[in-house]
PDB file of N, CA and C in Angstrom:
ATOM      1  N   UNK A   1       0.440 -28.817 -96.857  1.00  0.00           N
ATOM      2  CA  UNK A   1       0.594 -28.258 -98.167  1.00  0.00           C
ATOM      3  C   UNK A   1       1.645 -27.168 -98.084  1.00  0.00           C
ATOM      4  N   UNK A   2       2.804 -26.797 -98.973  1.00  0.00           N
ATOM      5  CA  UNK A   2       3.961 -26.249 -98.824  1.00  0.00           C
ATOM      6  C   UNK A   2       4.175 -25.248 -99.753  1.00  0.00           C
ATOM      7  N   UNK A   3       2.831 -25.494-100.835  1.00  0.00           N
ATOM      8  CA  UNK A   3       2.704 -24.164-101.639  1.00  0.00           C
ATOM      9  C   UNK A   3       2.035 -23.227-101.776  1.00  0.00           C
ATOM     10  N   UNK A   4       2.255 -21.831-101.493  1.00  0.00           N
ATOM     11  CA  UNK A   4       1.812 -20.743-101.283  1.00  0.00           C
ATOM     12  C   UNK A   4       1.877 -19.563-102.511  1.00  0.00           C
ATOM     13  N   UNK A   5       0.882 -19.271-103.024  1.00  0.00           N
ATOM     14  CA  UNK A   5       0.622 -18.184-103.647  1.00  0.00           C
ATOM     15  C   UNK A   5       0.939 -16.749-102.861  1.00  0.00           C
ATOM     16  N   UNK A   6       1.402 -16.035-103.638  1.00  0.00           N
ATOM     17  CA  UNK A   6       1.445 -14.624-102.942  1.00  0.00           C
ATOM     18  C   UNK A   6       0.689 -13.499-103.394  1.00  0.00           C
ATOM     19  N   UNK A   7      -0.350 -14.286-103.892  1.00  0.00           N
ATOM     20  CA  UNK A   7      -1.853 -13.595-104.263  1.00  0.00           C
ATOM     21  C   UNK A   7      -2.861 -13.848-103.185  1.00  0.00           C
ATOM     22  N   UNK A   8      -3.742 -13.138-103.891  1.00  0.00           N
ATOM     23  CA  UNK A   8      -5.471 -13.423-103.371  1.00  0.00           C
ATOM     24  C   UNK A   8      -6.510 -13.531-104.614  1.00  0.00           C
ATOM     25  N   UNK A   9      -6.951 -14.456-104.516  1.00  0.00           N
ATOM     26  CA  UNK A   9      -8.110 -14.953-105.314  1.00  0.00           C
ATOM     27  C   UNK A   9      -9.364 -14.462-105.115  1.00  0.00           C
ATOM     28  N   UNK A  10     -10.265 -13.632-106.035  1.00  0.00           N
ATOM     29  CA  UNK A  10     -11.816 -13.098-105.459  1.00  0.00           C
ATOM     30  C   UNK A  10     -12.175 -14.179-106.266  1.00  0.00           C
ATOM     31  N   UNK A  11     -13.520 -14.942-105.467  1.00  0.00           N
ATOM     32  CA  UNK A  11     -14.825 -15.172-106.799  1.00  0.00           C
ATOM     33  C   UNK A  11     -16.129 -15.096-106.075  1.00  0.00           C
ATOM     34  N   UNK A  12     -17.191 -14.303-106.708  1.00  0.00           N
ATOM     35  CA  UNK A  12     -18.026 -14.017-105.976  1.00  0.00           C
ATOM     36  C   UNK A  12     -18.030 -12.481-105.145  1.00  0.00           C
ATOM     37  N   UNK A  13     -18.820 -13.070-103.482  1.00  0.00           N
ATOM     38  CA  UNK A  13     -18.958 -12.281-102.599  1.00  0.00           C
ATOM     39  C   UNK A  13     -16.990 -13.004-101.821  1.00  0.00           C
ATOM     40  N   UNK A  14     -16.525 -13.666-102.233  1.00  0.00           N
ATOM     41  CA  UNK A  14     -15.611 -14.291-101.304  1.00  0.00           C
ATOM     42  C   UNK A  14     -13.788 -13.906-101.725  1.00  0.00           C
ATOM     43  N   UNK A  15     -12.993 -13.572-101.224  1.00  0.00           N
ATOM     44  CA  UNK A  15     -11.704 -13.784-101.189  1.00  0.00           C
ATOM     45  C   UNK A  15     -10.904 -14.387-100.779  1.00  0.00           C
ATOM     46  N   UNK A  16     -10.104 -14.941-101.241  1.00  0.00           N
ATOM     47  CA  UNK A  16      -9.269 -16.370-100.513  1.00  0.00           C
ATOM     48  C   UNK A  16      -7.438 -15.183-100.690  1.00  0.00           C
ATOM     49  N   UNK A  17      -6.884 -15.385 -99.554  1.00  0.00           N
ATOM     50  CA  UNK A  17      -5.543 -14.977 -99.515  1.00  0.00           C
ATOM     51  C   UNK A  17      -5.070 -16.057 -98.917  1.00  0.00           C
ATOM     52  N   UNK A  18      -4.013 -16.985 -99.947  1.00  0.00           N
ATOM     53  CA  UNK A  18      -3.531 -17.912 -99.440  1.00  0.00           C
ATOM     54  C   UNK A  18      -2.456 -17.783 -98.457  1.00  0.00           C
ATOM     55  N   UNK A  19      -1.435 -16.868 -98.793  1.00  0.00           N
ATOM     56  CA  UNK A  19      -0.193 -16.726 -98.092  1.00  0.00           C
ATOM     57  C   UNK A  19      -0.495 -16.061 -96.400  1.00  0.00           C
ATOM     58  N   UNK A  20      -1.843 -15.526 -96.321  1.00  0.00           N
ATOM     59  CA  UNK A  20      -2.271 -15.578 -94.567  1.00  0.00           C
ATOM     60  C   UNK A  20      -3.122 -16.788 -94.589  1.00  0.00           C
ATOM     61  N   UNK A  21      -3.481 -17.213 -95.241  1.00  0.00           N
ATOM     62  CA  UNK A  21      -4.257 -18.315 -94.382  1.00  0.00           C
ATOM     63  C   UNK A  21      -6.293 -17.749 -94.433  1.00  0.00           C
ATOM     64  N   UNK A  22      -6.492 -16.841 -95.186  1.00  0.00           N
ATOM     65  CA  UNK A  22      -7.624 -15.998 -94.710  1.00  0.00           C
ATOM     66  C   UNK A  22      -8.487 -16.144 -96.244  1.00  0.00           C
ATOM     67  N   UNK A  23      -9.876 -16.471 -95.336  1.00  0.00           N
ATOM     68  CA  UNK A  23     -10.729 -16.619 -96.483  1.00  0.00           C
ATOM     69  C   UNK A  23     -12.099 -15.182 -95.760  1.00  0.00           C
ATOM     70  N   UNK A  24     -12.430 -14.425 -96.803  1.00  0.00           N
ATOM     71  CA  UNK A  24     -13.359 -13.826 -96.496  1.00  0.00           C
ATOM     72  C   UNK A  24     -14.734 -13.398 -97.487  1.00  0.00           C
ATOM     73  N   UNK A  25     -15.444 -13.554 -96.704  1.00  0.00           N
ATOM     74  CA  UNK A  25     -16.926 -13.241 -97.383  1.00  0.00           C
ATOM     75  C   UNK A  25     -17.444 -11.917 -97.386  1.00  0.00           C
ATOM     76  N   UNK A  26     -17.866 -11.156 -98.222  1.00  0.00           N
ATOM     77  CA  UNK A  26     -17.916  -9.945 -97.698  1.00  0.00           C
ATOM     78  C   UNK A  26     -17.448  -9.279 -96.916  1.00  0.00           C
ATOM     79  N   UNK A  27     -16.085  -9.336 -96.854  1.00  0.00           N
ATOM     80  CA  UNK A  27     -14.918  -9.005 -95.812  1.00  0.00           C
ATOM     81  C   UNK A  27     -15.099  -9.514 -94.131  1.00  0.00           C
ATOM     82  N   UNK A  28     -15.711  -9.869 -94.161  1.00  0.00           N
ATOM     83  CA  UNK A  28     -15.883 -11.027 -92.832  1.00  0.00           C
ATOM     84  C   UNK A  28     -15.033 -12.136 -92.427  1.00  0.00           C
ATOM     85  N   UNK A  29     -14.269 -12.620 -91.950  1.00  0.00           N
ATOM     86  CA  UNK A  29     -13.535 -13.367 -92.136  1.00  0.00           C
ATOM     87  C   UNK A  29     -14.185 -15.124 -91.879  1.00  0.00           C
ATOM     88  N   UNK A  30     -13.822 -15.926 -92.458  1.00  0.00           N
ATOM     89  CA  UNK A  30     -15.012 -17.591 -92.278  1.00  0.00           C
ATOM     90  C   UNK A  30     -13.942 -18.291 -92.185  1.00  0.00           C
ATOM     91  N   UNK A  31     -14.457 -19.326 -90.783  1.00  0.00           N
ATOM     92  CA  UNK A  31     -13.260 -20.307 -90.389  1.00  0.00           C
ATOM     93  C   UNK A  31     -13.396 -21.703 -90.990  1.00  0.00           C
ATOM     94  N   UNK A  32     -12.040 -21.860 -91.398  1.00  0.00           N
ATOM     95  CA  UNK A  32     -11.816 -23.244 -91.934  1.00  0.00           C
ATOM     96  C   UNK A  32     -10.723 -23.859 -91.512  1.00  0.00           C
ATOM     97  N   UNK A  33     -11.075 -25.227 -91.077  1.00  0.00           N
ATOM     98  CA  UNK A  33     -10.169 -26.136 -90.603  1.00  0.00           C
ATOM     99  C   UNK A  33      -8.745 -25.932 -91.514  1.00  0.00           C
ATOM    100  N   UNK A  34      -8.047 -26.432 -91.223  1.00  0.00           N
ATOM    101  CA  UNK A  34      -6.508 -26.346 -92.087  1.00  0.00           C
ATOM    102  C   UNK A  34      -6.557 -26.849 -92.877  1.00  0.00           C
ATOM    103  N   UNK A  35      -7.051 -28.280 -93.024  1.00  0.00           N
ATOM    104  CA  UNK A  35      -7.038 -29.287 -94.292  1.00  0.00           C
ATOM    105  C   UNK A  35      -8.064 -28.397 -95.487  1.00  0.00           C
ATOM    106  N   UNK A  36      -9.205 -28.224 -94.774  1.00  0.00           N
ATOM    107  CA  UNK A  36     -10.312 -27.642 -95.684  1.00  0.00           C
ATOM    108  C   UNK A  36      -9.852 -26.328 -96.753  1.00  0.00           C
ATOM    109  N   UNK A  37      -8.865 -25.162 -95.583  1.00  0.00           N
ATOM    110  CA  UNK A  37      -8.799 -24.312 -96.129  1.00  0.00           C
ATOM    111  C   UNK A  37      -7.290 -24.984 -97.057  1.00  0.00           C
ATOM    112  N   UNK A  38      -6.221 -25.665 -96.918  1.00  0.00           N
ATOM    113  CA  UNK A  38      -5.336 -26.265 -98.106  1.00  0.00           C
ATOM    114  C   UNK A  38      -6.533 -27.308 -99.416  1.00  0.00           C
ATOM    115  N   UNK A  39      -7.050 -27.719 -99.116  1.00  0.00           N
ATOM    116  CA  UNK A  39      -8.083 -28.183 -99.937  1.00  0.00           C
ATOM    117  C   UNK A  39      -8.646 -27.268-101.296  1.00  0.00           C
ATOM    118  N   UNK A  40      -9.108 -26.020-100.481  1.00  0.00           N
ATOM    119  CA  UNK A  40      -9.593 -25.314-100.996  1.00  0.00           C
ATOM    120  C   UNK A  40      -8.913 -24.220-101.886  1.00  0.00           C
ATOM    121  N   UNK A  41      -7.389 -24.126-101.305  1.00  0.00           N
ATOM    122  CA  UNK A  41      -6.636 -23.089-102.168  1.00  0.00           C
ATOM    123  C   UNK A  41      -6.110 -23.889-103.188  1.00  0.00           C
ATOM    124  N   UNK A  42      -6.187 -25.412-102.869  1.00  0.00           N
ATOM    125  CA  UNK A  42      -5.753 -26.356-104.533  1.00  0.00           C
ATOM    126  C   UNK A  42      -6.847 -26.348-105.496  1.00  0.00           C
ATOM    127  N   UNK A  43      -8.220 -26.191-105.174  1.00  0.00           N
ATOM    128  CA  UNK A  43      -9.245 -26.250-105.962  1.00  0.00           C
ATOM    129  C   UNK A  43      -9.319 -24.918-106.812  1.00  0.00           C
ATOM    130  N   UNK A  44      -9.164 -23.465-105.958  1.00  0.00           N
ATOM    131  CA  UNK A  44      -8.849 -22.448-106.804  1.00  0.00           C
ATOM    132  C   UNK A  44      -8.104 -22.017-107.711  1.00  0.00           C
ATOM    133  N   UNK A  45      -6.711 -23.022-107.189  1.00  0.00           N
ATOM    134  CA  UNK A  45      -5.443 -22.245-108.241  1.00  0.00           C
ATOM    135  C   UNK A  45      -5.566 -23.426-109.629  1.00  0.00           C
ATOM    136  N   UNK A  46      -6.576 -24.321-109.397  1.00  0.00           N
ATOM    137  CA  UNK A  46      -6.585 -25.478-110.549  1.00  0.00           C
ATOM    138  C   UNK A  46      -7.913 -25.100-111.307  1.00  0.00           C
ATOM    139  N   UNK A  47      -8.814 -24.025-110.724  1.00  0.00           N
ATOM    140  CA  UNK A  47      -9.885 -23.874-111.750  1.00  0.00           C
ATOM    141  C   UNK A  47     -10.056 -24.442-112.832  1.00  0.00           C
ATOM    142  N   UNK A  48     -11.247 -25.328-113.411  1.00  0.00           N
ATOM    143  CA  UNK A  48     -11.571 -25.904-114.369  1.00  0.00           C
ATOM    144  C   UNK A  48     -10.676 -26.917-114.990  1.00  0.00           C
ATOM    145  N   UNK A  49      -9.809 -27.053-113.770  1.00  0.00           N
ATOM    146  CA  UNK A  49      -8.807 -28.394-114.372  1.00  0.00           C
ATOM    147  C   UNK A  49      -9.278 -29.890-113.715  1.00  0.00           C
ATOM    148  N   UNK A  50      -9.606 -30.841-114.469  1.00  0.00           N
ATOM    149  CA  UNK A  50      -9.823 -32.397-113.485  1.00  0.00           C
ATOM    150  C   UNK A  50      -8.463 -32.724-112.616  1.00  0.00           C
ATOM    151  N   UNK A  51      -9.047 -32.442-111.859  1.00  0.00           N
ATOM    152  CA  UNK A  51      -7.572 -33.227-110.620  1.00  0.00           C
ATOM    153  C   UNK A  51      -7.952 -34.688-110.077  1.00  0.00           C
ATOM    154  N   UNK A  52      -7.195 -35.242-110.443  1.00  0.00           N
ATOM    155  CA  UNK A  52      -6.964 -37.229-110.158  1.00  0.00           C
ATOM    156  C   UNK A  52      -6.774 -37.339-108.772  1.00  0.00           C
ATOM    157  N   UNK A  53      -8.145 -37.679-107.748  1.00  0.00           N
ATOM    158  CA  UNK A  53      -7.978 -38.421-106.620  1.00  0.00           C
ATOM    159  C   UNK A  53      -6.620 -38.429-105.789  1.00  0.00           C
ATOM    160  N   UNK A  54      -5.863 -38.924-106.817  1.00  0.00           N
ATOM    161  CA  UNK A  54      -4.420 -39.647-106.069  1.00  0.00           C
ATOM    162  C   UNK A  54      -3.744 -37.869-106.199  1.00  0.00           C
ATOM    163  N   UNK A  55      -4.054 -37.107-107.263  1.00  0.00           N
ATOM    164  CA  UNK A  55      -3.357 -35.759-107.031  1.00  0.00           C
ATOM    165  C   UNK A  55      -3.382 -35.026-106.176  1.00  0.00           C
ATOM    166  N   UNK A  56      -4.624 -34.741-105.614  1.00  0.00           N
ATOM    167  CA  UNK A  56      -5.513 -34.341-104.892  1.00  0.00           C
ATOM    168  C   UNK A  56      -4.444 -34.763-103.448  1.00  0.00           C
ATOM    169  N   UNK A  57      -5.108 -36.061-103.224  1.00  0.00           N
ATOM    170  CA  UNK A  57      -4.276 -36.197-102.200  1.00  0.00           C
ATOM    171  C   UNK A  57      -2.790 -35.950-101.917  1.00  0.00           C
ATOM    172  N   UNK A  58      -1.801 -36.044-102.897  1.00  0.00           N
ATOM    173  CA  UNK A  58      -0.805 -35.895-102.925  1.00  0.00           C
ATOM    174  C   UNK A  58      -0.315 -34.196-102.438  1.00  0.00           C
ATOM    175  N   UNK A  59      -0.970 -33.138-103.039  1.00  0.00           N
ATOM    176  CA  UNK A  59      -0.763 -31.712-103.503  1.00  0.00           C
ATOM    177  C   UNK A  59      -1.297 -31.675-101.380  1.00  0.00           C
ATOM    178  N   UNK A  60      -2.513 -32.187-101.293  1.00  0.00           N
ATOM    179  CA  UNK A  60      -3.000 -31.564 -99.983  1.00  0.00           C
ATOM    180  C   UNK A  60      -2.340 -32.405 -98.736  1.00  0.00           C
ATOM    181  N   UNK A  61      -1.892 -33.218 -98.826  1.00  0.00           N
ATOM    182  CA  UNK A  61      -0.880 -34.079 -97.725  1.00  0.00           C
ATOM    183  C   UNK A  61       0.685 -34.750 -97.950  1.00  0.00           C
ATOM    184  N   UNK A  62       1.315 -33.682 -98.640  1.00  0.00           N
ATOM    185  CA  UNK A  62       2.435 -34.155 -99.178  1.00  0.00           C
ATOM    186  C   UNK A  62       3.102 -34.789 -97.850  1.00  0.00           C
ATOM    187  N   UNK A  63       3.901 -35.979 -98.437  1.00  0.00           N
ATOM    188  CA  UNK A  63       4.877 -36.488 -97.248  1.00  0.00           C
ATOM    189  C   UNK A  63       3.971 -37.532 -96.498  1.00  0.00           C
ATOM    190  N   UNK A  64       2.415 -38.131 -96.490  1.00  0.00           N
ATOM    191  CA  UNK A  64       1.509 -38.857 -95.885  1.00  0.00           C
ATOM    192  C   UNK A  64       0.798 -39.348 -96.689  1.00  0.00           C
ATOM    193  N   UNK A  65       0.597 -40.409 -95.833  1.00  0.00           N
ATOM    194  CA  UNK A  65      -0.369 -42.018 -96.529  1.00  0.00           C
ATOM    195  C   UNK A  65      -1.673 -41.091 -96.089  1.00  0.00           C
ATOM    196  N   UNK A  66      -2.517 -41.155 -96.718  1.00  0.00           N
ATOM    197  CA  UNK A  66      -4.036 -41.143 -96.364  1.00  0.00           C
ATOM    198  C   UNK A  66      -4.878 -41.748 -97.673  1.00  0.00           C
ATOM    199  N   UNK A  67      -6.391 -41.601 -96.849  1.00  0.00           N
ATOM    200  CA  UNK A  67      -6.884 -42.341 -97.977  1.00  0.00           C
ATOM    201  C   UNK A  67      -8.299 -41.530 -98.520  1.00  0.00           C
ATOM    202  N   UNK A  68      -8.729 -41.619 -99.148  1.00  0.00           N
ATOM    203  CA  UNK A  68      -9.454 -40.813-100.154  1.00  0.00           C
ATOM    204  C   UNK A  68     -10.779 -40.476 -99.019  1.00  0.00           C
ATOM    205  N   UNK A  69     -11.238 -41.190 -97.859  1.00  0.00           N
ATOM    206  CA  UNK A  69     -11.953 -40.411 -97.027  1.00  0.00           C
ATOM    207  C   UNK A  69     -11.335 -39.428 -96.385  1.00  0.00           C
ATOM    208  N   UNK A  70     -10.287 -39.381 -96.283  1.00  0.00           N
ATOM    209  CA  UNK A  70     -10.070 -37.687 -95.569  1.00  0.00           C
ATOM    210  C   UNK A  70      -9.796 -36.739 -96.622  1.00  0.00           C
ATOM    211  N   UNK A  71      -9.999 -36.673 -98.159  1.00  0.00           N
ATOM    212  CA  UNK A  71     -10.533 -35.972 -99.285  1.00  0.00           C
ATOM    213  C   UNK A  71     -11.994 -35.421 -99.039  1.00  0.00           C
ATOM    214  N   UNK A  72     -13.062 -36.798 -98.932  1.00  0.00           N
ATOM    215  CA  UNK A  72     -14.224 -36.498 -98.859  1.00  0.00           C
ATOM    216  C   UNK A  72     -14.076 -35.643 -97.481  1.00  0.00           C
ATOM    217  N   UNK A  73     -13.420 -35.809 -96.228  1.00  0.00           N
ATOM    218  CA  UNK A  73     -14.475 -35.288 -95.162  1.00  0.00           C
ATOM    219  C   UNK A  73     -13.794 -33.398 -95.377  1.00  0.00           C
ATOM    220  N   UNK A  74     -12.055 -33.273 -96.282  1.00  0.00           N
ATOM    221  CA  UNK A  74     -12.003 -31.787 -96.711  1.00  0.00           C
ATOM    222  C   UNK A  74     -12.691 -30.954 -97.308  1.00  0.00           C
ATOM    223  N   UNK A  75     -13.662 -31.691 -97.942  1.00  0.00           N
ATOM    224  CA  UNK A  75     -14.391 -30.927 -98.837  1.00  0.00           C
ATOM    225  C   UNK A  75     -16.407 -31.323 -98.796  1.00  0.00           C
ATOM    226  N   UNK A  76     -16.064 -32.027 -97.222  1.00  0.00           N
ATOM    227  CA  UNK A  76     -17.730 -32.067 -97.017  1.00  0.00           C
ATOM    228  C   UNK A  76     -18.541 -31.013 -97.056  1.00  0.00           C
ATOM    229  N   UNK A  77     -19.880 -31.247 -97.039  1.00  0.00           N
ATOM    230  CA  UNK A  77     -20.745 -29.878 -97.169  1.00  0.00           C
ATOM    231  C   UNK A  77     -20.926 -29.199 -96.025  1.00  0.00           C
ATOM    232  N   UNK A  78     -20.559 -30.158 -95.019  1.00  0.00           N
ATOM    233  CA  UNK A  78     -20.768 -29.451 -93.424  1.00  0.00           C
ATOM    234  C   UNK A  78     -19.461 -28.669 -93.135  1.00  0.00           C
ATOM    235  N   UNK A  79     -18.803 -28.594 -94.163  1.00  0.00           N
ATOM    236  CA  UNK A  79     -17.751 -27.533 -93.865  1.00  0.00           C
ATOM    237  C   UNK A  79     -17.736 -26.809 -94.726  1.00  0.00           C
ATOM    238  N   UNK A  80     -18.537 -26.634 -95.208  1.00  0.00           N
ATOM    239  CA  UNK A  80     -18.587 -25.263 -96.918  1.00  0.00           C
ATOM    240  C   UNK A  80     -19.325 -23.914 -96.329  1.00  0.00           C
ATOM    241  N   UNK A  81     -18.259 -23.387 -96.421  1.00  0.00           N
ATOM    242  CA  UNK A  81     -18.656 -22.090 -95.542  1.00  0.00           C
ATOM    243  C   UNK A  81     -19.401 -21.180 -96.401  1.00  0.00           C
ATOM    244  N   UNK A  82     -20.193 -21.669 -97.443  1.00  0.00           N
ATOM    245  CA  UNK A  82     -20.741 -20.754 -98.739  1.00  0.00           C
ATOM    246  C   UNK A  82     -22.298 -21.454 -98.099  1.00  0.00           C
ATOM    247  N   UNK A  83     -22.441 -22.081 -97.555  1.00  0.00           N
ATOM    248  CA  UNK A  83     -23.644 -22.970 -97.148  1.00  0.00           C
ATOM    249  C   UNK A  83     -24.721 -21.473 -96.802  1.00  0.00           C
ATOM    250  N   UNK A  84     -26.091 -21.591 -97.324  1.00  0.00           N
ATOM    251  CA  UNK A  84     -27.271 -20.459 -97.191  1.00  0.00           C
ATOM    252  C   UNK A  84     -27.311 -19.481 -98.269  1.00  0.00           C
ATOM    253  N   UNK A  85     -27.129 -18.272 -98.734  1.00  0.00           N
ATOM    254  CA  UNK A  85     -27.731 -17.612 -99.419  1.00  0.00           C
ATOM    255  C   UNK A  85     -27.810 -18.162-101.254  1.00  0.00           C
ATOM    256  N   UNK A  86     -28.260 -17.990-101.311  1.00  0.00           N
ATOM    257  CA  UNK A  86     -28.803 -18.499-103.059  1.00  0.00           C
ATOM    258  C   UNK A  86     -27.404 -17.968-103.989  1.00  0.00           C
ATOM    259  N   UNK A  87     -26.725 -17.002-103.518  1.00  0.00           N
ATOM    260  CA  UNK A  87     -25.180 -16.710-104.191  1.00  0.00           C
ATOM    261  C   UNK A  87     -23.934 -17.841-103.937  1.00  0.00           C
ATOM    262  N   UNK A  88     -24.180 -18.552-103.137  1.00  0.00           N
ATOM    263  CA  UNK A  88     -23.119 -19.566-102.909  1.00  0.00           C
ATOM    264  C   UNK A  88     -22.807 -20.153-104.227  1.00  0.00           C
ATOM    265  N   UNK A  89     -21.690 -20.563-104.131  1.00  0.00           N
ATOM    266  CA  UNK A  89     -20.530 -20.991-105.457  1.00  0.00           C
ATOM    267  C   UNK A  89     -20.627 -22.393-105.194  1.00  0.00           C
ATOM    268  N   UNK A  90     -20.879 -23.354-106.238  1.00  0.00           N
ATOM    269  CA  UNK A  90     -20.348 -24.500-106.248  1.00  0.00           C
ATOM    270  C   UNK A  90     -19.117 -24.863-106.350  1.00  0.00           C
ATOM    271  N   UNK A  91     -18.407 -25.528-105.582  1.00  0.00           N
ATOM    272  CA  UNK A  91     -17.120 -25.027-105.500  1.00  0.00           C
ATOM    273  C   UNK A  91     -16.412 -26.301-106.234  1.00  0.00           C
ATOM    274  N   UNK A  92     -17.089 -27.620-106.438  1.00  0.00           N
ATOM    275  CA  UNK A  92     -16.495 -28.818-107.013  1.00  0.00           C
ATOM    276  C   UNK A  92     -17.499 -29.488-107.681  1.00  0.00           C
ATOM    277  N   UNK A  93     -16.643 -30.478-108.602  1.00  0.00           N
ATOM    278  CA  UNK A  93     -18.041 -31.192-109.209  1.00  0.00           C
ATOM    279  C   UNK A  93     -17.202 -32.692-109.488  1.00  0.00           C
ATOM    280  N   UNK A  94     -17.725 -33.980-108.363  1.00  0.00           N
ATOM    281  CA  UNK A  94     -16.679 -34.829-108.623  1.00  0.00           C
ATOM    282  C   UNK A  94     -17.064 -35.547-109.454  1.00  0.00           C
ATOM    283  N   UNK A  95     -16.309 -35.895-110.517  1.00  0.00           N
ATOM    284  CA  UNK A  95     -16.012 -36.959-111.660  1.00  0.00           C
ATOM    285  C   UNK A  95     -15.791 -38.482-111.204  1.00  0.00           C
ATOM    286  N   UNK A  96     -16.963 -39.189-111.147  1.00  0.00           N
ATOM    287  CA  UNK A  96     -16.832 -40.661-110.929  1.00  0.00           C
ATOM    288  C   UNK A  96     -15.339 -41.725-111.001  1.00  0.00           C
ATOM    289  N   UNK A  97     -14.847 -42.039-110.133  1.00  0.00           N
ATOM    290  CA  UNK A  97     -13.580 -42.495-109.960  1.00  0.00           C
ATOM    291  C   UNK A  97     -12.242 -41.690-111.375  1.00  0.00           C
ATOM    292  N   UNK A  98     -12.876 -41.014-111.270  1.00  0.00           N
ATOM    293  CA  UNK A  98     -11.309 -39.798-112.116  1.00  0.00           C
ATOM    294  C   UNK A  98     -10.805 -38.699-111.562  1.00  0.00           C
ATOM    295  N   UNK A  99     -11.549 -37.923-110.535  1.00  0.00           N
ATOM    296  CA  UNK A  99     -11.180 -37.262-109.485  1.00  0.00           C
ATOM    297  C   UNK A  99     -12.292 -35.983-109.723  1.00  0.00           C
ATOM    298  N   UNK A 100     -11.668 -34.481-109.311  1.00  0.00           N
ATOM    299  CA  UNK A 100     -12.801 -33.764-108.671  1.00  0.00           C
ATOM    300  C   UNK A 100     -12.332 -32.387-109.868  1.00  0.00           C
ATOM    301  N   UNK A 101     -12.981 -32.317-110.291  1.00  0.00           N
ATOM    302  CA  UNK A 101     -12.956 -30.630-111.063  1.00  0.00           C
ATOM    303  C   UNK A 101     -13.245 -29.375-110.409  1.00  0.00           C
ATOM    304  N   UNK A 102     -12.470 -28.636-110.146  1.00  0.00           N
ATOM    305  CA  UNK A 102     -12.809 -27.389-109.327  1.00  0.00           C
ATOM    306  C   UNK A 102     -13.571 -26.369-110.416  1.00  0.00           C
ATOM    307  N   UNK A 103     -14.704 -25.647-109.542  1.00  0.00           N
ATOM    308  CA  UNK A 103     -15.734 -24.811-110.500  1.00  0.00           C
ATOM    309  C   UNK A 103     -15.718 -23.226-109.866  1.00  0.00           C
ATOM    310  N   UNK A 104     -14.551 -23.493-109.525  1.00  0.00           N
ATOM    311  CA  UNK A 104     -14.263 -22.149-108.554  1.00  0.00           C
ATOM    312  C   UNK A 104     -13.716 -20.799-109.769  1.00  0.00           C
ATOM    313  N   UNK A 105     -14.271 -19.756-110.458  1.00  0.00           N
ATOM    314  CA  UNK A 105     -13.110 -19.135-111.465  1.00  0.00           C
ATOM    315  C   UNK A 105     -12.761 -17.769-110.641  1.00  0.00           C
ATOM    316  N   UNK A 106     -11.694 -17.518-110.309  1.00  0.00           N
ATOM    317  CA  UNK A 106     -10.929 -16.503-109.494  1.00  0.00           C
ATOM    318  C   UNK A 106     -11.427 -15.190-110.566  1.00  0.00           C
ATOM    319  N   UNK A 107     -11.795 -13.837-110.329  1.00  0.00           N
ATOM    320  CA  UNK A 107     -11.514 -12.701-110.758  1.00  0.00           C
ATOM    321  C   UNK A 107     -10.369 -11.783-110.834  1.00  0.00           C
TER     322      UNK A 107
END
């Protein structure tokens, strides 16, 4: 992914600074694979917008063939670093073959 914000996004207990690479929880810092964390800074900066499968993929692997399971395994639950306290954010909500709506709203 080749686009970089030169912000930081709060929502929640969490901050996302795209242009380091750094996601933090209560100023803690939480590790995410590369794909997960480009995954995740397309889901924020698209808040409440439906993003189309094929967009999705496009925005998070520009320049590569892949196929809609390495979507699912960016945004599996075994990598949702919000996983445990009852404050965790739902962070997507996917739309049956139309693609995935991000439920993420930045402060």
């Amino acid at each position: 992914m080749s686009t970089r914000s030169p912000h930081a996004y709060a929502f929640g207990p969490f901050r996302l600074v795209p242009e380091e690479r750094l996601l933090l929880r209560d100023s803690q810092g939480i590790h995410l694979t590369p794909k997960a964390f480009d995954t995740l800074v397309v889901l924020v900066q698209n808040s409440g917008r439906l993003l189309p499968k094929r967009e999705l993929l496009e925005l998070i692997w520009p320049d590569s063939v892949v196929e809609e399971n390495n979507l699912t395994q960016a945004i599996a639950p075994s990598g949702n670093p919000w996983e445990g306290p009852a404050t965790a954010p739902s962070t997507s909500k996917r739309c049956r073959s139309r693609g995935i709506a991000s439920l993420l709203r930045s402060e």
